[in-house]
N, C-alpha and C. Protein backbone atom coordinates (compact mmCIF):
# COMPACT_ATOMS: atom_id res chain seq x y z
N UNK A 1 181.80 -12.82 58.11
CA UNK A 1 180.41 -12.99 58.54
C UNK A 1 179.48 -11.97 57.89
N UNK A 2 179.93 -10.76 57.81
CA UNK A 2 179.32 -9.97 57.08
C UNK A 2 178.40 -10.20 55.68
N UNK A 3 179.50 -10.51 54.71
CA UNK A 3 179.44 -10.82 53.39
C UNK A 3 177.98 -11.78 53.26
N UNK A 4 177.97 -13.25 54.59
CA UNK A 4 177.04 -14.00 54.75
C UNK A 4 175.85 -13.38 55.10
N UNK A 5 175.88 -12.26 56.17
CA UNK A 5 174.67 -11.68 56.37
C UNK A 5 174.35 -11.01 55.52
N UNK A 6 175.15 -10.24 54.73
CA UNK A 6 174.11 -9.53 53.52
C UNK A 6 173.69 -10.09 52.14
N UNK A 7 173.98 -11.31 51.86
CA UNK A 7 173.65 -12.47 50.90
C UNK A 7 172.89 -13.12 51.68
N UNK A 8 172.35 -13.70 53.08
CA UNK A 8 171.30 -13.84 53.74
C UNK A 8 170.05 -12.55 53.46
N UNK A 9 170.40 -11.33 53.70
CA UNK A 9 169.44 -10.49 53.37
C UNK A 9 168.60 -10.24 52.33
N UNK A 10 169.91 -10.19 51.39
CA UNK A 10 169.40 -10.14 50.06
C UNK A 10 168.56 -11.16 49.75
N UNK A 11 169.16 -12.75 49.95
CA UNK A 11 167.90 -13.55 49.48
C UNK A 11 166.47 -13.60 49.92
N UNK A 12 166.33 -13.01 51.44
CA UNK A 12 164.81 -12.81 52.13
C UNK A 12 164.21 -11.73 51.36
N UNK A 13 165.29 -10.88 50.69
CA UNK A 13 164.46 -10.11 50.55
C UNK A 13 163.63 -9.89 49.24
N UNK A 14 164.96 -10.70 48.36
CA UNK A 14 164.85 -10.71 46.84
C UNK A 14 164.08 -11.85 46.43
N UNK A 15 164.09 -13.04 47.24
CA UNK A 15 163.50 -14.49 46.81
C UNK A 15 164.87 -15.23 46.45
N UNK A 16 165.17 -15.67 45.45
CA UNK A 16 165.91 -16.84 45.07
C UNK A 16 167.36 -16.13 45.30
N UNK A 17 167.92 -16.92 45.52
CA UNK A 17 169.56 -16.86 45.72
C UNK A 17 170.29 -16.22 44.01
N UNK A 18 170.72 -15.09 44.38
CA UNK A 18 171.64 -14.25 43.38
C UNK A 18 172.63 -15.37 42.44
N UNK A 19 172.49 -15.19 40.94
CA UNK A 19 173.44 -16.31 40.70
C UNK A 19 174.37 -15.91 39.53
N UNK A 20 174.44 -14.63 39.36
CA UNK A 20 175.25 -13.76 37.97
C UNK A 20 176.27 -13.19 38.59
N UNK A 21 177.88 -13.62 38.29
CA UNK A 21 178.67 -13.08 39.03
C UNK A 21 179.58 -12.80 37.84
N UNK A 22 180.89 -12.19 38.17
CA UNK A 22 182.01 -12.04 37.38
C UNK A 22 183.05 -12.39 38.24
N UNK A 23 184.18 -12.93 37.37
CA UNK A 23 185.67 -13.36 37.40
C UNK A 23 186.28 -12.22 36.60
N UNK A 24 187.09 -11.60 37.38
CA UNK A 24 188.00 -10.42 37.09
C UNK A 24 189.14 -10.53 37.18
N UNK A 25 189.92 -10.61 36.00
CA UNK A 25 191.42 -10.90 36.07
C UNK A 25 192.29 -9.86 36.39
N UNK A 26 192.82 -9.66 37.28
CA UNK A 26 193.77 -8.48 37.95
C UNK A 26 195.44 -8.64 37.44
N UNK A 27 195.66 -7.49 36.33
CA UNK A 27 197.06 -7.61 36.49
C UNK A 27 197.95 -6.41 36.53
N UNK A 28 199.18 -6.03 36.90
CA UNK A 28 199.96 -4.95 37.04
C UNK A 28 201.13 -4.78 38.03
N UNK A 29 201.48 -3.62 38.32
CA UNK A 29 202.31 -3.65 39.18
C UNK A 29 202.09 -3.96 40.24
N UNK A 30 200.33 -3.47 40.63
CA UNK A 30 200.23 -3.68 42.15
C UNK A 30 199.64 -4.94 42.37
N UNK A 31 198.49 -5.79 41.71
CA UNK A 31 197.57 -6.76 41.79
C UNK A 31 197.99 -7.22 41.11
N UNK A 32 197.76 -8.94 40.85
CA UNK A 32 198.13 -10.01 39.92
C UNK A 32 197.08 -11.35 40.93
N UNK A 33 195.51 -11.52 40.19
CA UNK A 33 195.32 -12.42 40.34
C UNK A 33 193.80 -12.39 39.87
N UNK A 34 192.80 -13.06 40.88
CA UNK A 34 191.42 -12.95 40.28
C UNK A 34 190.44 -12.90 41.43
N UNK A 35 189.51 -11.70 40.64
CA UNK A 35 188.58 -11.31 41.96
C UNK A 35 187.44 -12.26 41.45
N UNK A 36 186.07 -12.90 42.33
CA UNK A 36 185.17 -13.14 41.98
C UNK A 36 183.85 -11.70 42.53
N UNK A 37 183.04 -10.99 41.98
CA UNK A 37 182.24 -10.24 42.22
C UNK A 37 180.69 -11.02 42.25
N UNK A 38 179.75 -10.96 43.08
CA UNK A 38 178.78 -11.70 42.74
C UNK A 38 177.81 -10.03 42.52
N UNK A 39 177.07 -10.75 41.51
CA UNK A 39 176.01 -9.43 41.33
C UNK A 39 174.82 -9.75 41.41
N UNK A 40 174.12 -8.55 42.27
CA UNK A 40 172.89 -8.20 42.74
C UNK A 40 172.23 -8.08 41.62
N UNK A 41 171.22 -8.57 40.71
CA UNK A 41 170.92 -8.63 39.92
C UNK A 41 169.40 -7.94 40.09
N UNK A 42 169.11 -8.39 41.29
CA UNK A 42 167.36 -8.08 41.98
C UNK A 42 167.26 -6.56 42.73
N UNK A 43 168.88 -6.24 42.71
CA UNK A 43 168.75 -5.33 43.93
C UNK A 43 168.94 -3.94 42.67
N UNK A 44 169.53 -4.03 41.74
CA UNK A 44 170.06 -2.96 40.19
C UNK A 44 170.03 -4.24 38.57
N UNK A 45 169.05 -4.28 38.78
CA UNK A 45 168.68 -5.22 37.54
C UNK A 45 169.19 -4.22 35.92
N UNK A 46 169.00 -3.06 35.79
CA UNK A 46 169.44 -2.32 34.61
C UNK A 46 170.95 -2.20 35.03
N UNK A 47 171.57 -2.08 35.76
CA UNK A 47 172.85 -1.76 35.87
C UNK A 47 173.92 -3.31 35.84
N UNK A 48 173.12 -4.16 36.46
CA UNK A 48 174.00 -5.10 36.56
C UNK A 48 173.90 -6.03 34.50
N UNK A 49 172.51 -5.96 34.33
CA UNK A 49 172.59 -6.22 33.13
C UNK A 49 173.73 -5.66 31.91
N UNK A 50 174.22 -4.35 32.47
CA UNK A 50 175.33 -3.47 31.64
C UNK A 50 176.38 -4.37 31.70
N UNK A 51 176.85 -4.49 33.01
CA UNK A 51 178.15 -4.88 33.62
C UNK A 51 178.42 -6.38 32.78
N UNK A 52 177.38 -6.71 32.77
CA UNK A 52 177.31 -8.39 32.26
C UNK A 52 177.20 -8.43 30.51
N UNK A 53 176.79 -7.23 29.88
CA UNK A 53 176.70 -7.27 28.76
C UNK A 53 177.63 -6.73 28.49
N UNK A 54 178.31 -6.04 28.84
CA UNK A 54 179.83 -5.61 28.54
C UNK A 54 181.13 -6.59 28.64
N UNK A 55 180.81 -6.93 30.05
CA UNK A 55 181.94 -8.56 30.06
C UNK A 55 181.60 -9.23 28.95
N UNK A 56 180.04 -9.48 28.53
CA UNK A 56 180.17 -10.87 27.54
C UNK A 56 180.42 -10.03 26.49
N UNK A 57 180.73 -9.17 26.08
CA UNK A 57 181.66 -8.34 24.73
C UNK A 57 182.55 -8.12 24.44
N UNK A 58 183.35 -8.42 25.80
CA UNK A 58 184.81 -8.47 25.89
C UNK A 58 185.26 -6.93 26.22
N UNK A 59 184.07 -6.09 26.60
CA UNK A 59 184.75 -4.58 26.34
C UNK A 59 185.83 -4.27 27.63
N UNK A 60 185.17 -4.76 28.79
CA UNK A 60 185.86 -4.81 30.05
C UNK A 60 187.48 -5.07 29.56
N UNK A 61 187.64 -5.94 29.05
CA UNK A 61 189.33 -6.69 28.86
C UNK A 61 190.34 -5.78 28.61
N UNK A 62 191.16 -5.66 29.30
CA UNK A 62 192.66 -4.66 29.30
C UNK A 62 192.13 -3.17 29.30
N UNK A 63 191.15 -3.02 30.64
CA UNK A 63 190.75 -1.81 30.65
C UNK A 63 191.31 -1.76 32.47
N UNK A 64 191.73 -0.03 32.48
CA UNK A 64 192.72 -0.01 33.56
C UNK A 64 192.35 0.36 34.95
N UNK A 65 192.72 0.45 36.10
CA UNK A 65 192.63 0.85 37.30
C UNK A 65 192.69 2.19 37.08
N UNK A 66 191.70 3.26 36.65
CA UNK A 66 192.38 4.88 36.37
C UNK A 66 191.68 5.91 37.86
N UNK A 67 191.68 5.39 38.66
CA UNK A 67 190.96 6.22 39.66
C UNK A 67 191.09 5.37 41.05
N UNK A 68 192.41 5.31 41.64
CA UNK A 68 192.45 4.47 43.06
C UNK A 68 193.04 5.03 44.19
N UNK A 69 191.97 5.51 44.90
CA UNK A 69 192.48 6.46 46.18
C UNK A 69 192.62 5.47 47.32
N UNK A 70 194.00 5.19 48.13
CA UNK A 70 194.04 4.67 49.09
C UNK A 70 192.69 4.81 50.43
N UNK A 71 192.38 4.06 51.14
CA UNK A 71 191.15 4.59 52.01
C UNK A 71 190.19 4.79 51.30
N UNK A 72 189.73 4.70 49.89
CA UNK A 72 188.50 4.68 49.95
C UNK A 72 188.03 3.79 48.50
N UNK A 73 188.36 4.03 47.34
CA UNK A 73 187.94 2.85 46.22
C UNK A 73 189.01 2.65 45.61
N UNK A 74 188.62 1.88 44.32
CA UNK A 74 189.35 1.69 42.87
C UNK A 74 188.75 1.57 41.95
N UNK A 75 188.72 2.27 41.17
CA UNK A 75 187.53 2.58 39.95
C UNK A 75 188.50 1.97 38.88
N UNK A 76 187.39 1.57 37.69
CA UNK A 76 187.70 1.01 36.56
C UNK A 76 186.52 1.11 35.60
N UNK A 77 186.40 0.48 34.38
CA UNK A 77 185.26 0.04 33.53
C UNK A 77 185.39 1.58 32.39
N UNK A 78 186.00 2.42 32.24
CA UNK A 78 186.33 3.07 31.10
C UNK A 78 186.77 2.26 29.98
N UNK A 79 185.62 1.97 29.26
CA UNK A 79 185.77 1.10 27.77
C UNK A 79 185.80 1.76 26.59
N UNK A 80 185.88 2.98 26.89
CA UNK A 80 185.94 4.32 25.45
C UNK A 80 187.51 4.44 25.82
N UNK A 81 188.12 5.30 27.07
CA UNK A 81 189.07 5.75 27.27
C UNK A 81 190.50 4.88 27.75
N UNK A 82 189.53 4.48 28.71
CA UNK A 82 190.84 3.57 29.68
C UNK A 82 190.81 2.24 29.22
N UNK A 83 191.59 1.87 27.81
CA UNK A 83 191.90 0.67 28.03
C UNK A 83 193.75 0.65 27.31
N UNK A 84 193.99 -0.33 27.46
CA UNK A 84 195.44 -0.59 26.99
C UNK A 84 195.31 -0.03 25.35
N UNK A 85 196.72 0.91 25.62
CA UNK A 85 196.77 1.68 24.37
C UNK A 85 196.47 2.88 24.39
N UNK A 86 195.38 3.20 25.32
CA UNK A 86 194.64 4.54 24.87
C UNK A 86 195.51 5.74 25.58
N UNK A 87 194.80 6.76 25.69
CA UNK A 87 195.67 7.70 26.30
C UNK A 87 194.97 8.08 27.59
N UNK A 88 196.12 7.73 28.66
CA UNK A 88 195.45 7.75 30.20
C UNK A 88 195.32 8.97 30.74
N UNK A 89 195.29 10.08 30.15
CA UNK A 89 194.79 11.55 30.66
C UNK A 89 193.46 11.67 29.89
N UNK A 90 192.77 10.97 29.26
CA UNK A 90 191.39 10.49 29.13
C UNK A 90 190.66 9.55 29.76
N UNK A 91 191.23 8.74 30.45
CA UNK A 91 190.46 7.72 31.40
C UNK A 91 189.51 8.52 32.48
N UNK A 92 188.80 7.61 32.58
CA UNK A 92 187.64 8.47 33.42
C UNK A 92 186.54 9.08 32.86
N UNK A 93 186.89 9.59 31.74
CA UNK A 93 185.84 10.31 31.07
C UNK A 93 184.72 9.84 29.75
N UNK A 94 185.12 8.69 29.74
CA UNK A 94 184.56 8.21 28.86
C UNK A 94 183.18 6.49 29.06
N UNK A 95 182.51 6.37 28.56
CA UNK A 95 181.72 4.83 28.81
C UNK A 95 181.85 4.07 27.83
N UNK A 96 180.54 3.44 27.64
CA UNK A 96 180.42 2.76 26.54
C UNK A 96 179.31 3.36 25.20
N UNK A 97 179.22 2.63 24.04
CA UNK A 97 178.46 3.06 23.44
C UNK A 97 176.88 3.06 23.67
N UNK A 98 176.70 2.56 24.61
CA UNK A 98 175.02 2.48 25.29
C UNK A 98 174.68 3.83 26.05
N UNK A 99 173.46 3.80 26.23
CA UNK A 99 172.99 5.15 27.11
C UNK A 99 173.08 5.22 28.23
N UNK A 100 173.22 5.85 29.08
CA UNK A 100 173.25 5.94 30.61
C UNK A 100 171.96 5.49 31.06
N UNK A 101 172.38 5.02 32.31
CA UNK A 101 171.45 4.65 33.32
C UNK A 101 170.78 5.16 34.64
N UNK A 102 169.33 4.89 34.51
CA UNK A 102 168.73 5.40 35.56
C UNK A 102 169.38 4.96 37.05
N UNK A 103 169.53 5.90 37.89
CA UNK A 103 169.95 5.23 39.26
C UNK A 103 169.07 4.23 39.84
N UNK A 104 169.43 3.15 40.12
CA UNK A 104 168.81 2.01 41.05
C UNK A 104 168.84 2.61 42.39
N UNK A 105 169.03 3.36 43.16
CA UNK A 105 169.50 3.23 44.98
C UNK A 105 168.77 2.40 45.55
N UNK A 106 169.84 1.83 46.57
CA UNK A 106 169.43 0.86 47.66
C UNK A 106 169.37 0.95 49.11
N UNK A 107 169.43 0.43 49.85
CA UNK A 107 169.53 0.82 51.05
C UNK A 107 170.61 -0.21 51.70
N UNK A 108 171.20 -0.89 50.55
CA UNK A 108 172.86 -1.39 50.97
C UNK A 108 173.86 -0.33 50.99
N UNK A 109 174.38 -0.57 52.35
CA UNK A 109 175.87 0.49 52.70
C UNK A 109 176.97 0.18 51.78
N UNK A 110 177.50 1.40 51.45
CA UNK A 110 178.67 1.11 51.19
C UNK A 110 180.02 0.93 52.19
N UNK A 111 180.08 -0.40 51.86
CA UNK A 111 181.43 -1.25 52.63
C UNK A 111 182.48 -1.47 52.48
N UNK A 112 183.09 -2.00 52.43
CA UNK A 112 184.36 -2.92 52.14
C UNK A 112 183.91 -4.46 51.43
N UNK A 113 184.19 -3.97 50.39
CA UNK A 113 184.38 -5.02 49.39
C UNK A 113 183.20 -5.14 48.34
N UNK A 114 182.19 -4.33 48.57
CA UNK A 114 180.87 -3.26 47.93
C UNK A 114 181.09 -3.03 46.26
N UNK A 115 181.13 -3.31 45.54
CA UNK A 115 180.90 -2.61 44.33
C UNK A 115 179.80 -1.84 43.90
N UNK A 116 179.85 -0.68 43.63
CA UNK A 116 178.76 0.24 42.66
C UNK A 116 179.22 0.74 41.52
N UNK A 117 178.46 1.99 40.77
CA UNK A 117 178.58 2.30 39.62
C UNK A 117 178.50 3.43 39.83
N UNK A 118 180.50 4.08 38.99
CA UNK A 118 180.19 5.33 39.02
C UNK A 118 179.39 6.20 38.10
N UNK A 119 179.91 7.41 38.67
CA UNK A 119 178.59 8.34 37.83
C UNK A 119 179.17 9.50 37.99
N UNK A 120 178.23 10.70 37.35
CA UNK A 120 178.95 12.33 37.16
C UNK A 120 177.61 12.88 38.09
N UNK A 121 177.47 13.99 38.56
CA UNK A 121 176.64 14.73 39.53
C UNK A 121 175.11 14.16 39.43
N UNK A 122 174.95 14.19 37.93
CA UNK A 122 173.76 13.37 37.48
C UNK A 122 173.47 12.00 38.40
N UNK A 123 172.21 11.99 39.04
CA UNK A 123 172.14 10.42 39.41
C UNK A 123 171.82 9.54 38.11
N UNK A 124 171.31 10.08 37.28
CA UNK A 124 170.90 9.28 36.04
C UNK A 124 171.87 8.84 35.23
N UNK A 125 173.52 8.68 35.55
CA UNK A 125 174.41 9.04 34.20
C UNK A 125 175.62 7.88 34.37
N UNK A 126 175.43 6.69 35.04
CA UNK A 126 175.70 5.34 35.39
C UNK A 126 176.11 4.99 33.76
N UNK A 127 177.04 4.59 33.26
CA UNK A 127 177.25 3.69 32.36
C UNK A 127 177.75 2.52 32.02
N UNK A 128 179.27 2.67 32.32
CA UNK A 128 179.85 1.63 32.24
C UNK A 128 181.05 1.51 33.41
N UNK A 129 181.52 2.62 33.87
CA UNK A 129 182.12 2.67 34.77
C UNK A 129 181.86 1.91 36.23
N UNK A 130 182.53 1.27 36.87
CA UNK A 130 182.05 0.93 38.13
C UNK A 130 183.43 1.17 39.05
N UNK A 131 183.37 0.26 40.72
CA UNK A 131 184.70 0.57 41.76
C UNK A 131 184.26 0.07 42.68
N UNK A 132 185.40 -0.65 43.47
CA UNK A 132 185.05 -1.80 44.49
C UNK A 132 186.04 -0.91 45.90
N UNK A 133 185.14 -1.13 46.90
CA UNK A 133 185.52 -0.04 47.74
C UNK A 133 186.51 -0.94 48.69
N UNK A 134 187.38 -0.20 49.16
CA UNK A 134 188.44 -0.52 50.45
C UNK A 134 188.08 -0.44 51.63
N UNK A 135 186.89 0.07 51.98
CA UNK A 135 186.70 0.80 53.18
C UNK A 135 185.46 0.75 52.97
N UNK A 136 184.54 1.32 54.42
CA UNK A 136 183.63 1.76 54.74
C UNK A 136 183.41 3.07 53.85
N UNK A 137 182.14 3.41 53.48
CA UNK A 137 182.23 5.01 52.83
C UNK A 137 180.94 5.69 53.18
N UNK A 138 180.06 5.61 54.00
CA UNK A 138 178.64 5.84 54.25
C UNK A 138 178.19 7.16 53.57
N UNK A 139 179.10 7.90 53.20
CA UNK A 139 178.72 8.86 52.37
C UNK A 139 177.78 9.03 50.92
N UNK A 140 178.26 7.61 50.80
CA UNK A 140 177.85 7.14 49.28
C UNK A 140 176.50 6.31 49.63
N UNK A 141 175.93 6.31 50.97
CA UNK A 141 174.81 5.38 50.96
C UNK A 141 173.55 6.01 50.06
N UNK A 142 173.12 5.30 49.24
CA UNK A 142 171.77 5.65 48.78
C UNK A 142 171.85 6.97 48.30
N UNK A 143 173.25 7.17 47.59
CA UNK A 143 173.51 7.92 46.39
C UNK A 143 174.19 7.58 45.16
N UNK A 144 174.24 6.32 45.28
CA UNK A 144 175.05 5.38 44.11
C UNK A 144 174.60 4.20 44.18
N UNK A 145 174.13 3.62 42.98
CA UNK A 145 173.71 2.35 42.89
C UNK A 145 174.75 1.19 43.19
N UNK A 146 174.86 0.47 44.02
CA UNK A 146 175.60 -1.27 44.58
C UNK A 146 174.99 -1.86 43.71
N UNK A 147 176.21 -3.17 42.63
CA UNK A 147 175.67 -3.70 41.90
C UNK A 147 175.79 -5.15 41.95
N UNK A 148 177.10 -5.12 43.37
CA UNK A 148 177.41 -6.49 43.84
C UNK A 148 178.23 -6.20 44.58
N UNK A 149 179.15 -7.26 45.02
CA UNK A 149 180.06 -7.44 45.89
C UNK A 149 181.21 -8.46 46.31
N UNK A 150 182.24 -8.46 46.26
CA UNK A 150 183.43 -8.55 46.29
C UNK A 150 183.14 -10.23 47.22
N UNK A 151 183.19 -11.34 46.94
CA UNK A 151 182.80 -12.42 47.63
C UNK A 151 184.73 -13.48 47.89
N UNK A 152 185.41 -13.24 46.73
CA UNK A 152 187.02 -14.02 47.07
C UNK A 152 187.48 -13.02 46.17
N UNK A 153 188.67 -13.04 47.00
CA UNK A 153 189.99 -12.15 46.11
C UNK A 153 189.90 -10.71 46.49
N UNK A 154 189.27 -10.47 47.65
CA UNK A 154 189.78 -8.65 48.17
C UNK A 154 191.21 -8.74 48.36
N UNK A 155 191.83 -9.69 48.85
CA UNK A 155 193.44 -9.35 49.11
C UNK A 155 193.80 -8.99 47.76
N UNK A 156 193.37 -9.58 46.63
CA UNK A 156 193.97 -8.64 45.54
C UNK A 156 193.75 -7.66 45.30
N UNK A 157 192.31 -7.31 45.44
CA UNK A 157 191.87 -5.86 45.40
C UNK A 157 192.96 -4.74 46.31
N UNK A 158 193.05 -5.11 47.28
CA UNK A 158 194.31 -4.68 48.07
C UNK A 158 194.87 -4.00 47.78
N UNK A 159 195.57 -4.65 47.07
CA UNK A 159 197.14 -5.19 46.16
C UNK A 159 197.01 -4.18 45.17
N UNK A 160 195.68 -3.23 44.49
CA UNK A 160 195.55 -2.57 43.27
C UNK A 160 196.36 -1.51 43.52
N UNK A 161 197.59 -1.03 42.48
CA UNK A 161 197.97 0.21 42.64
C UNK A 161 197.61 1.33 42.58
N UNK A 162 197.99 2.55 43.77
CA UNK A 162 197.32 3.57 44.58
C UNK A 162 197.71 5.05 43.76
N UNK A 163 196.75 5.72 43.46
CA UNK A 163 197.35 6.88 42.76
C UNK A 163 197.78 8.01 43.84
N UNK A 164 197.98 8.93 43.48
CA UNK A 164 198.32 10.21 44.23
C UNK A 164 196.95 10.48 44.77
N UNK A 165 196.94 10.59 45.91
CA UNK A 165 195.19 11.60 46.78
C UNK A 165 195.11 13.00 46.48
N UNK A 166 196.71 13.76 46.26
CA UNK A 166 196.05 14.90 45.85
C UNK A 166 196.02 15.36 44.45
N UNK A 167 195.71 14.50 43.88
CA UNK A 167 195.09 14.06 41.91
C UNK A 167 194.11 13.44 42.16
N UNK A 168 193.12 13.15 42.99
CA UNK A 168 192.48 12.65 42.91
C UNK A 168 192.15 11.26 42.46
N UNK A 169 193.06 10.33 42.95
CA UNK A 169 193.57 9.06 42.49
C UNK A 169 193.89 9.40 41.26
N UNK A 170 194.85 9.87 40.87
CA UNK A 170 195.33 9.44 39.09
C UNK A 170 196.16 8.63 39.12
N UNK A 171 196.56 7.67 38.34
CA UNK A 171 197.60 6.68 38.87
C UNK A 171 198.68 7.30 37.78
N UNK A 172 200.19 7.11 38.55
CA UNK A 172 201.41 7.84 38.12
C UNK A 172 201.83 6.26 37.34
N UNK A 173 202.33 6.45 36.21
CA UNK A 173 203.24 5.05 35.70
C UNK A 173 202.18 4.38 35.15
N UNK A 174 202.37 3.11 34.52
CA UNK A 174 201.57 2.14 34.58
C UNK A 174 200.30 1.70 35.15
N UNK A 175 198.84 1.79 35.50
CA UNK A 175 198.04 1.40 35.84
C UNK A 175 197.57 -0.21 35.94
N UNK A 176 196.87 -0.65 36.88
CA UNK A 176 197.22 -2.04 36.95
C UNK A 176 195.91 -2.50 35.99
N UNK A 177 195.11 -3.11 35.64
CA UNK A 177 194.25 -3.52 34.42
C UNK A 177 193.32 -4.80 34.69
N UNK A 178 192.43 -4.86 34.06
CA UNK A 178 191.19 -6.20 34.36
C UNK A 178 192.34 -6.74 32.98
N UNK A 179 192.73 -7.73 32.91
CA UNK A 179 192.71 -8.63 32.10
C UNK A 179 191.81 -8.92 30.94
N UNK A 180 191.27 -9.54 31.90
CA UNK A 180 190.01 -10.60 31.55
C UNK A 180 188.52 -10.40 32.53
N UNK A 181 187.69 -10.34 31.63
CA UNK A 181 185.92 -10.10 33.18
C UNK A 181 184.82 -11.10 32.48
N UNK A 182 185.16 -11.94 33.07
CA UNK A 182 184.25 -13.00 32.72
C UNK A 182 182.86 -13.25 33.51
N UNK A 183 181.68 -13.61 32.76
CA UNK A 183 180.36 -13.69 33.36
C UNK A 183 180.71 -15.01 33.85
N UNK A 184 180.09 -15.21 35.21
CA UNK A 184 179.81 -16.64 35.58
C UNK A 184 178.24 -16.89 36.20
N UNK A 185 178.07 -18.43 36.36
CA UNK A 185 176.50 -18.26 36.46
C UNK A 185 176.82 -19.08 37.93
C-alpha cells in the first residue's frame, strides 16, 4: 500500500504519472533475477537523467554489489572501479566519466525499497553511484537525493549478498552484479 501512496503523491504533486524506469538484472551468489526501479524523474531530474544515461551506455552492465550492509542498503553503480574484472579493493571509489551532481533533496523518506544516490561528505558529489535500501533509514532523510523506487523484485533485492558490518559492507568472495540495467519507458 505504501509504494501506491507514494506514486499517488508523487503524481499530485508532480502532474503526470512518472514513466522512466529501469530493469536490473541481478546475478550472483546471493540474488539471481530482475528488479524493476521506477524513477522519479520530477522529483531529481539531473540525477535520474545520469542513471538513465548510463544504463543506455551499457556502463551499469557487470558492475558489482560492493557495499551491502545487512539492515540497512546495497550499493552499486561503480562504473570506473566496480565492474567485472576490475579490482574490488577499488570499488566504491570511483564514478563515471561525467561531473558530479548537484544534490536534488526531497522530502521523500528513506524506506524500504527507496533508491538514492550515493555520495562523499560533499552534498554536491552524486555521480554514478546509487543503493536500494532494506530498511527504514530516516537518517538519510533530506540528505541524499531519492531517485526512485523499488516497484517488483525486492525479494531479490533481499537475496543480495551481505558483506561484513564491521568493513563496512565489503563483500568477502565474489560480489553479486547488475547484469544487465535496462531503461524502460
Amino acid at each position: 500500500m505504501r509504494k501506491l501512496a507514494l506514486s499517488a503523491v508523487l503524481g499530485l504533486l508532480a502532474g503526470p504519472a512518472l514513466a522512466t524506469g529501469l530493469d536490473i538484472e541481478i546475478a550472483g551468489e546471493g540474488a539471481n533475477g530482475t528488479v524493476h526501479v521506477d524513477l522519479f524523474e520530477d522529483v531529481a531530474p539531473l540525477h535520474v537523467e545520469r542513471i538513465t544515461q548510463l544504463a543506455g551506455e551499457g556502463a551499469y552492465d557487470g558492475v558489482w554489489f560492493h557495499r551491502v550492509i545487512d539492515g540497512f542498503m546495497a550499493q552499486t553503480g561503480d562504473v570506473q572501479y566496480g565492474k567485472e574484472g576490475g579490482d574490488m579493493r577499488m570499488a566504491g571509489r570511483g564514478g563515471s566519466s561525467y561531473a558530479d551532481l548537484p544534490a536534488e533533496f526531497s522530502k521523500i523518506p528513506f524506506t524500504r525499497g527507496i533508491v538514492g544516490m550515493a555520495r562523499s561528505q560533499s552534498p554536491d558529489s552524486a555521480n554514478s553511484q546509487f543503493f536500494i535500501m532494506f530498511t527504514d533509514y530516516p537518517s538519510l532523510n533530506e540528505a541524499y537525493t531519492v531517485v526512485g523506487e523499488v516497484t517488483s523484485g525486492m525479494e531479490i533485492v533481499d537475496q543480495i549478498k551481505r558483506g561484513e558490518r564491521s568493513t563496512n559492507g565489503t563483500i568477502v568472495g565474489a560480489p553479486d552484479r547488475m547484469v544487465s540495467v535496462t531503461v524502460t519507458e
